[in-house]
C-alpha atoms as a PDB file:
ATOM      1  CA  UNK A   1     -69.592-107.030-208.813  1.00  0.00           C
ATOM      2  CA  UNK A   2     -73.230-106.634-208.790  1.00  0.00           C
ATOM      3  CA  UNK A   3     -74.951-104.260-206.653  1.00  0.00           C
ATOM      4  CA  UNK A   4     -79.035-104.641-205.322  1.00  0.00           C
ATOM      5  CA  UNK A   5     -80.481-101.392-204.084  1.00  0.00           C
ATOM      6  CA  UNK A   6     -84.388-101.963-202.079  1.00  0.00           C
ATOM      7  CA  UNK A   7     -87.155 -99.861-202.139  1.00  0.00           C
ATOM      8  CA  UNK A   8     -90.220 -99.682-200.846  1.00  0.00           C
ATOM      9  CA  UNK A   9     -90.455 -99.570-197.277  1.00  0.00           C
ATOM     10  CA  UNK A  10     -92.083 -97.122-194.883  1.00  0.00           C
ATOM     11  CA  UNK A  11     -94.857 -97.007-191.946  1.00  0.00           C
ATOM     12  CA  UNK A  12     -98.398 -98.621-192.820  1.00  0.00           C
ATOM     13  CA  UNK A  13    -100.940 -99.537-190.137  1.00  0.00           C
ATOM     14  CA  UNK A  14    -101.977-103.639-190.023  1.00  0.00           C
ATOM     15  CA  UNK A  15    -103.838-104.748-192.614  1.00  0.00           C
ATOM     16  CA  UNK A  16    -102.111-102.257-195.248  1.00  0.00           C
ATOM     17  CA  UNK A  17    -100.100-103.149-197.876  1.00  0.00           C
ATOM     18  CA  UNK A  18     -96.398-102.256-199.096  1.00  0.00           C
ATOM     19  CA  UNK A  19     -94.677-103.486-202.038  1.00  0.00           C
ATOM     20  CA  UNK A  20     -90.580-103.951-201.763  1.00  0.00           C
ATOM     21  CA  UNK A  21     -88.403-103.761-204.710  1.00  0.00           C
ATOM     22  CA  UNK A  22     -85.158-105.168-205.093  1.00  0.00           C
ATOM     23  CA  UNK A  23     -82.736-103.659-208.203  1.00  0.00           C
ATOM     24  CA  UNK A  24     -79.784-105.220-209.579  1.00  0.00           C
ATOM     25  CA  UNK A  25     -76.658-103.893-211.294  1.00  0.00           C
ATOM     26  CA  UNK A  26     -73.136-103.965-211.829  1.00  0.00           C
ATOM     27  CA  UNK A  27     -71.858-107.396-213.432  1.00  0.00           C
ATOM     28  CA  UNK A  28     -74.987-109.445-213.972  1.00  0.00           C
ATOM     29  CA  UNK A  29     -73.996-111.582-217.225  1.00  0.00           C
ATOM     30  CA  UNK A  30     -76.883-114.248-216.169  1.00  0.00           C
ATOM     31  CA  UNK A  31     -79.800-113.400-213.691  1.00  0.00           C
ATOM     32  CA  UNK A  32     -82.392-114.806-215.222  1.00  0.00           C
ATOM     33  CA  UNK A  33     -81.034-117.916-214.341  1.00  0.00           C
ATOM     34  CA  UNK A  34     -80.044-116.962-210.960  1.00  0.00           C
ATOM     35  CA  UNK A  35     -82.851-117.371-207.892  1.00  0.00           C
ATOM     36  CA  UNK A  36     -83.658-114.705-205.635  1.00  0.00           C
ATOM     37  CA  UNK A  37     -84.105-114.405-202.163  1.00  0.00           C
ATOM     38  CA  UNK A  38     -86.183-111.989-199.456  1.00  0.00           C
ATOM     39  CA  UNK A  39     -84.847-111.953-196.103  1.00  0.00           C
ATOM     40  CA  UNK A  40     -85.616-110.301-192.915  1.00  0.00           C
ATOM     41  CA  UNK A  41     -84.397-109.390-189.677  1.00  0.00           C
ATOM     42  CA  UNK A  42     -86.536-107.491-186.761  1.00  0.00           C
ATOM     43  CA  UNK A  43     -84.551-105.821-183.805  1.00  0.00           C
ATOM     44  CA  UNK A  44     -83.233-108.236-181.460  1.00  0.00           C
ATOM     45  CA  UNK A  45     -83.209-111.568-184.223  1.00  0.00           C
ATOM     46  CA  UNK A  46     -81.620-113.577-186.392  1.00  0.00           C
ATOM     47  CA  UNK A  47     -81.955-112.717-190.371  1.00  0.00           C
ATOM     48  CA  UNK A  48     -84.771-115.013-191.787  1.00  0.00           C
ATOM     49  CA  UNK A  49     -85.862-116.212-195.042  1.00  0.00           C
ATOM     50  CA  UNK A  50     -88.494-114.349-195.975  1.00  0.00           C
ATOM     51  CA  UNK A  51     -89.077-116.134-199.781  1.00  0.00           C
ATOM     52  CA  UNK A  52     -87.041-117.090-202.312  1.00  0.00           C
ATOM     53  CA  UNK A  53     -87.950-117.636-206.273  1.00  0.00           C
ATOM     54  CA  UNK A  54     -85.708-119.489-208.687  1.00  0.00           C
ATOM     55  CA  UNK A  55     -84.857-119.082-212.304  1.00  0.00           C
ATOM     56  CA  UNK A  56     -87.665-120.803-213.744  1.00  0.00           C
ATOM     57  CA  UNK A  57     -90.722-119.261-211.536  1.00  0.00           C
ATOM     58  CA  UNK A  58     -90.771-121.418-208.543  1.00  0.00           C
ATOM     59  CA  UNK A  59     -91.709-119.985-205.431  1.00  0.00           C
ATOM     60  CA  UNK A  60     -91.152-120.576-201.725  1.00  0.00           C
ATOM     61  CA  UNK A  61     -92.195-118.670-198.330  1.00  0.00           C
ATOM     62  CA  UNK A  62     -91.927-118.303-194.914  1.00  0.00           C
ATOM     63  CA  UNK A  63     -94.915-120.342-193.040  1.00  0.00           C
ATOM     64  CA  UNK A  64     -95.602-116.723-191.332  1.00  0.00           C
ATOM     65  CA  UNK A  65     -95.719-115.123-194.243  1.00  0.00           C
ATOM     66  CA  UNK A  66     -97.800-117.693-196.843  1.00  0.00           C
ATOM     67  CA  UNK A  67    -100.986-116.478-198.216  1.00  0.00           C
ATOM     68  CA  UNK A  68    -100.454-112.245-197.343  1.00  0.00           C
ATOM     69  CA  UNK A  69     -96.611-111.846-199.413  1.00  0.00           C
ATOM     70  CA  UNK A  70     -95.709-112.963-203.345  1.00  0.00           C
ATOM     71  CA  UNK A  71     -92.590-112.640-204.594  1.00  0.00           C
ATOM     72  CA  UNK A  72     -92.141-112.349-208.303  1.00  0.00           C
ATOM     73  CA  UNK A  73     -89.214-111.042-210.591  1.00  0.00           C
ATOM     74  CA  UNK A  74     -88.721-108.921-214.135  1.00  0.00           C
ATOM     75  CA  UNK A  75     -85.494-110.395-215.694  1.00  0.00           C
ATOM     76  CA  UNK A  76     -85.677-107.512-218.181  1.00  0.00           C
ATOM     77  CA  UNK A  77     -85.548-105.119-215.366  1.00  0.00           C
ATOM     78  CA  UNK A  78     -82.711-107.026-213.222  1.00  0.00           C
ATOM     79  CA  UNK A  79     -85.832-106.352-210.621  1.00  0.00           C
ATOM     80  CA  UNK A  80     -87.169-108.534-208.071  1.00  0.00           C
ATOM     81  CA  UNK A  81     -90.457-107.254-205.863  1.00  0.00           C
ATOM     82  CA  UNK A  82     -92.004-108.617-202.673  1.00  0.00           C
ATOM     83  CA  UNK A  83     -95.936-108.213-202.849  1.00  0.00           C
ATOM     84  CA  UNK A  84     -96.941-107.569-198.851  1.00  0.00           C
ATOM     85  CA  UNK A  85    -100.724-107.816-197.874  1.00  0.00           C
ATOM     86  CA  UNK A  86    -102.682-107.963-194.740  1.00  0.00           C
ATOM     87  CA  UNK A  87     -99.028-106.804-192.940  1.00  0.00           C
ATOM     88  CA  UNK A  88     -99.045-107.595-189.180  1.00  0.00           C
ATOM     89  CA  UNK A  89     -96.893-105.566-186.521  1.00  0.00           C
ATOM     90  CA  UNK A  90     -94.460-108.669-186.550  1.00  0.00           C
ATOM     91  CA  UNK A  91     -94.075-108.000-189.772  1.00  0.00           C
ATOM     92  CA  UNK A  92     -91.518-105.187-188.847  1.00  0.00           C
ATOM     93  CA  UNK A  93     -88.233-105.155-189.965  1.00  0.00           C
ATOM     94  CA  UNK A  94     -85.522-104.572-192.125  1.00  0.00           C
ATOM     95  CA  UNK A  95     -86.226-106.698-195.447  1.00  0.00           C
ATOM     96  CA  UNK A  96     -82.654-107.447-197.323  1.00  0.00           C
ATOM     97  CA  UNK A  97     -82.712-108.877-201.130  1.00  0.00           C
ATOM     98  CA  UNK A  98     -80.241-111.509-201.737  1.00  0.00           C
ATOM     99  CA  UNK A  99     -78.348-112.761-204.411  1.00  0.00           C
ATOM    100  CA  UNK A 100     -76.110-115.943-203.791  1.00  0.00           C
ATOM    101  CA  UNK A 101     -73.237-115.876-203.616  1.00  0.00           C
ATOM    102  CA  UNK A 102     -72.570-112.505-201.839  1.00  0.00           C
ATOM    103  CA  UNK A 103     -74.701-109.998-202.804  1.00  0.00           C
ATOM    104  CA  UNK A 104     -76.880-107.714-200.228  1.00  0.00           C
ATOM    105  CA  UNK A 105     -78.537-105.053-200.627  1.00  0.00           C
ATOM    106  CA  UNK A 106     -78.424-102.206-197.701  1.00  0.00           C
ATOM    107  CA  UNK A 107     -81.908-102.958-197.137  1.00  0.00           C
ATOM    108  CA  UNK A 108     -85.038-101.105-196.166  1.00  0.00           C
ATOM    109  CA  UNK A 109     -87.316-100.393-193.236  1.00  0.00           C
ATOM    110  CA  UNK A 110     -91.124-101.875-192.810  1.00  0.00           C
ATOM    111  CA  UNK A 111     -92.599-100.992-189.913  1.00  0.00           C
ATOM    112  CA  UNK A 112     -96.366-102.121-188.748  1.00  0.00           C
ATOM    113  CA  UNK A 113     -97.883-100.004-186.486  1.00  0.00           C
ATOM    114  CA  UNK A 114    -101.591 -97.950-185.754  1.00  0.00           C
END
């Protein structure tokens, strides 16, 4: 059973930055060829897709969030991180790494406000 623990989150005014990590463990006899996900959900919504990246390198994002986030991943690690720039209040909410099938992590808290 594998396990993904984030970290990262906190308060930071718009504009600021914050960088999310995602940790794996437990039974992980492949990852590297495994994609990753970044989702989100804000109070009152659906969980979105936040950004994925696959095995090979290949990212994708969120039309909100193109051009201010970058995902990018450390196979040696079992680490995945979410690079967030020029953050916007909407950007609030609870950011959740994913690993298909079934994995979640409990996720962590980013909230954009002066």
């Amino acid at each position: 059973q594998v396990q993904l623990v984030e970290s990262g989150g906190g308060l930071v005014q718009p504009g600021g930055s914050l960088r999310l990590s995602c940790s794996a463990s437990g039974i992980i006899f492949s990852i590297k060829n495994m994609d990753w996900y970044w989702y989100r959900q804000a109070p009152g919504k659906e969980r979105e897709l936040v950004a994925s990246i696959s095995s090979r390198g290949y990212t994708n994002y969120a039309d909100s969030v193109k051009g201010r986030f970058t995902i990018s991943r450390d196979n040696a690690k079992n680490t995945m991180y979410l690079q967030m720039n020029s953050l916007k209040p909407e950007d609030t909410a609870v950011y959740y790494c994913h690993l298909p099938p079934d994995a979640w992590g409990q996720g962590t808290q980013v909230t954009v406000s002066s």
